[in-house]
C-alpha atoms as a PDB file:
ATOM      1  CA  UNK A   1       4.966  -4.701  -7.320  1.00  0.00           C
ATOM      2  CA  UNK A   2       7.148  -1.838  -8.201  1.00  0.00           C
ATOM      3  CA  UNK A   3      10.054  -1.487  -5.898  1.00  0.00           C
ATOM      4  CA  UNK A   4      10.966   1.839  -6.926  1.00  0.00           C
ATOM      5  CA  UNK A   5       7.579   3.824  -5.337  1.00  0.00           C
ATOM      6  CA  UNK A   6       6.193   1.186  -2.332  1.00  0.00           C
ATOM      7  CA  UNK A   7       3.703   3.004  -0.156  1.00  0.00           C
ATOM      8  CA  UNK A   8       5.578   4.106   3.207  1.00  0.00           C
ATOM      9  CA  UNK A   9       4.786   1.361   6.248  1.00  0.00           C
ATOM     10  CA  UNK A  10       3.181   2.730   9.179  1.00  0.00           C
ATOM     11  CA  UNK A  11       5.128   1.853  12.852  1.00  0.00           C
ATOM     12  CA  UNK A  12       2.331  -0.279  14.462  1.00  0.00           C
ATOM     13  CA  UNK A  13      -0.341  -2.725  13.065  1.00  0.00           C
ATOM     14  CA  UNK A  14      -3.132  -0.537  14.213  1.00  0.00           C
ATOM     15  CA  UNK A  15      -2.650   2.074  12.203  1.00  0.00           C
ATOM     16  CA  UNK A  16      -2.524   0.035   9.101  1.00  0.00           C
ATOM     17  CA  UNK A  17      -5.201   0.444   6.972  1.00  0.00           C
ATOM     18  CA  UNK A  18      -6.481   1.390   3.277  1.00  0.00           C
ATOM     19  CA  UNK A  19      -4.933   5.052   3.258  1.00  0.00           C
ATOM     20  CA  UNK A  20      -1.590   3.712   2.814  1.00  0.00           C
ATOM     21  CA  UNK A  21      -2.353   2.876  -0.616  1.00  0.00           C
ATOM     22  CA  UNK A  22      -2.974   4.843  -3.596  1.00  0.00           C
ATOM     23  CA  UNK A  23      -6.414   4.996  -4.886  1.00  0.00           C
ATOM     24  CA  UNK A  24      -6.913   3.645  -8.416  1.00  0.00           C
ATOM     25  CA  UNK A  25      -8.755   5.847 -11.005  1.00  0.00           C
ATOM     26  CA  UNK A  26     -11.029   4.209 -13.854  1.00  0.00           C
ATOM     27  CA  UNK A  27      -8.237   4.006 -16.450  1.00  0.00           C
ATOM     28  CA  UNK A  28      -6.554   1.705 -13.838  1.00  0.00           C
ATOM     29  CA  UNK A  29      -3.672   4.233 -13.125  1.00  0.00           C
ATOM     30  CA  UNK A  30      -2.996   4.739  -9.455  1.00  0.00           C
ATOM     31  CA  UNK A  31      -3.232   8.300  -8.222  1.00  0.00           C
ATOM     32  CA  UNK A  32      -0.407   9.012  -6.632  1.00  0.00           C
ATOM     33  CA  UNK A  33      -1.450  11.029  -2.907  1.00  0.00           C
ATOM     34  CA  UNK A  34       0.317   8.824  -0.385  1.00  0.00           C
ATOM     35  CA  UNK A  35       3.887   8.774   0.868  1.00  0.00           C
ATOM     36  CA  UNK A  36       6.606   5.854  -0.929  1.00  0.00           C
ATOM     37  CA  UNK A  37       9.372   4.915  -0.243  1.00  0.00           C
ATOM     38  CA  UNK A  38      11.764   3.094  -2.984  1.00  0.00           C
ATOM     39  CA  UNK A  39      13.563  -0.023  -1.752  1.00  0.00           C
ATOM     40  CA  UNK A  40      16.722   0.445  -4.014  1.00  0.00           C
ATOM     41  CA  UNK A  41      17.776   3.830  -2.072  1.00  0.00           C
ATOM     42  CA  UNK A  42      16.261   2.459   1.704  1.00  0.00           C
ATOM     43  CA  UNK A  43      18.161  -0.813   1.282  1.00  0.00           C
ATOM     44  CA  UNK A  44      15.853  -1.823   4.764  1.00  0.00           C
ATOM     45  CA  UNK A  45      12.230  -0.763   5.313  1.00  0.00           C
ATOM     46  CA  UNK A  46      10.287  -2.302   8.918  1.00  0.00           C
ATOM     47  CA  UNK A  47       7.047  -1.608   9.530  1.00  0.00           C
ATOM     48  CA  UNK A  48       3.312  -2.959   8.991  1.00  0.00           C
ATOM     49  CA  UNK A  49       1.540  -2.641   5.125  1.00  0.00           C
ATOM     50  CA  UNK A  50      -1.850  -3.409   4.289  1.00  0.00           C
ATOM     51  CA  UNK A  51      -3.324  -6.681   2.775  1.00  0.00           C
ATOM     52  CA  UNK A  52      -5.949  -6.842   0.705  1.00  0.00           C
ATOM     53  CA  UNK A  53      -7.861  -8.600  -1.561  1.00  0.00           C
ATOM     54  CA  UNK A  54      -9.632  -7.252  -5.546  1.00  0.00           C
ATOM     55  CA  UNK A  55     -13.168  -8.577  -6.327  1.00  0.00           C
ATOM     56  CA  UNK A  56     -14.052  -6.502  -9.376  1.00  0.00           C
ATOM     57  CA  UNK A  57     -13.350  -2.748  -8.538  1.00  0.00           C
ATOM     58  CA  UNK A  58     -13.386  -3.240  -5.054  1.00  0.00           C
ATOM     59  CA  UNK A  59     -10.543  -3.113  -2.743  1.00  0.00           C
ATOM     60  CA  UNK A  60     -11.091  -4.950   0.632  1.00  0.00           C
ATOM     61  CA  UNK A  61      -8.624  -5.100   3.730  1.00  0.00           C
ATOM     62  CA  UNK A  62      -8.466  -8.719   3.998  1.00  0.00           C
ATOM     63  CA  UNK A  63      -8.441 -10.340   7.502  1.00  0.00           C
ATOM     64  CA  UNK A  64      -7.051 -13.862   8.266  1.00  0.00           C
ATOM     65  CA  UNK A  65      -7.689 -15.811  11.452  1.00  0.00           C
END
Protein backbone atom coordinates (compact mmCIF):
# COMPACT_ATOMS: atom_id res chain seq x y z
CA UNK A 1 0.00 0.00 0.00
CA UNK A 2 1.72 3.18 -0.81
CA UNK A 3 1.14 5.82 1.75
CA UNK A 4 2.35 8.56 -0.25
CA UNK A 5 -0.78 8.56 -3.09
CA UNK A 6 -3.97 6.64 -1.07
CA UNK A 7 -7.16 7.21 -3.00
CA UNK A 8 -9.20 10.13 -1.17
CA UNK A 9 -12.12 8.50 1.32
CA UNK A 10 -15.52 9.46 0.55
CA UNK A 11 -17.71 11.02 3.84
CA UNK A 12 -20.40 8.25 4.07
CA UNK A 13 -20.41 4.43 3.39
CA UNK A 14 -22.87 4.80 0.62
CA UNK A 15 -21.00 6.46 -1.57
CA UNK A 16 -18.16 4.07 -1.39
CA UNK A 17 -17.65 2.19 -4.23
CA UNK A 18 -15.11 1.06 -7.14
CA UNK A 19 -14.48 4.73 -8.55
CA UNK A 20 -12.39 5.53 -5.69
CA UNK A 21 -9.75 3.44 -7.00
CA UNK A 22 -7.55 3.69 -9.87
CA UNK A 23 -8.13 1.41 -12.70
CA UNK A 24 -5.26 -0.95 -13.54
CA UNK A 25 -4.01 -1.12 -17.20
CA UNK A 26 -2.59 -4.53 -18.73
CA UNK A 27 1.05 -3.82 -17.83
CA UNK A 28 -0.29 -3.81 -14.20
CA UNK A 29 0.41 0.00 -13.71
CA UNK A 30 -2.47 1.86 -12.15
CA UNK A 31 -3.80 4.78 -14.13
CA UNK A 32 -3.82 7.44 -12.15
CA UNK A 33 -7.65 9.46 -12.65
CA UNK A 34 -8.88 9.57 -9.07
CA UNK A 35 -8.20 11.98 -6.24
CA UNK A 36 -5.18 10.83 -3.30
CA UNK A 37 -4.37 11.94 -0.63
CA UNK A 38 -0.73 11.15 1.01
CA UNK A 39 -0.78 10.20 4.70
CA UNK A 40 2.72 11.73 5.53
CA UNK A 41 1.42 15.48 4.77
CA UNK A 42 -2.55 14.68 6.19
CA UNK A 43 -1.12 13.19 9.38
CA UNK A 44 -5.24 12.11 9.94
CA UNK A 45 -7.55 10.96 7.13
CA UNK A 46 -11.57 9.73 8.32
CA UNK A 47 -13.74 8.54 6.02
CA UNK A 48 -15.06 5.18 4.28
CA UNK A 49 -12.59 3.24 1.39
CA UNK A 50 -13.50 0.44 -0.62
CA UNK A 51 -12.78 -3.35 -0.04
CA UNK A 52 -12.27 -5.61 -2.45
CA UNK A 53 -11.18 -8.73 -3.43
CA UNK A 54 -8.65 -9.92 -7.04
CA UNK A 55 -9.66 -13.22 -8.76
CA UNK A 56 -7.53 -13.07 -11.90
CA UNK A 57 -8.07 -9.57 -13.57
CA UNK A 58 -11.09 -8.94 -11.88
CA UNK A 59 -11.70 -6.50 -9.21
CA UNK A 60 -14.83 -7.21 -7.03
CA UNK A 61 -16.29 -4.96 -4.11
CA UNK A 62 -16.30 -7.53 -1.53
CA UNK A 63 -19.26 -7.70 0.93
CA UNK A 64 -19.10 -9.33 4.43
CA UNK A 65 -22.10 -10.23 6.56
Amino acid sequence: MNLNCMPKPTKSARKCGMNQLPAIEEGGKARSSVETVSLFEQKRVYGWWPVITEEGDERMLSVSG
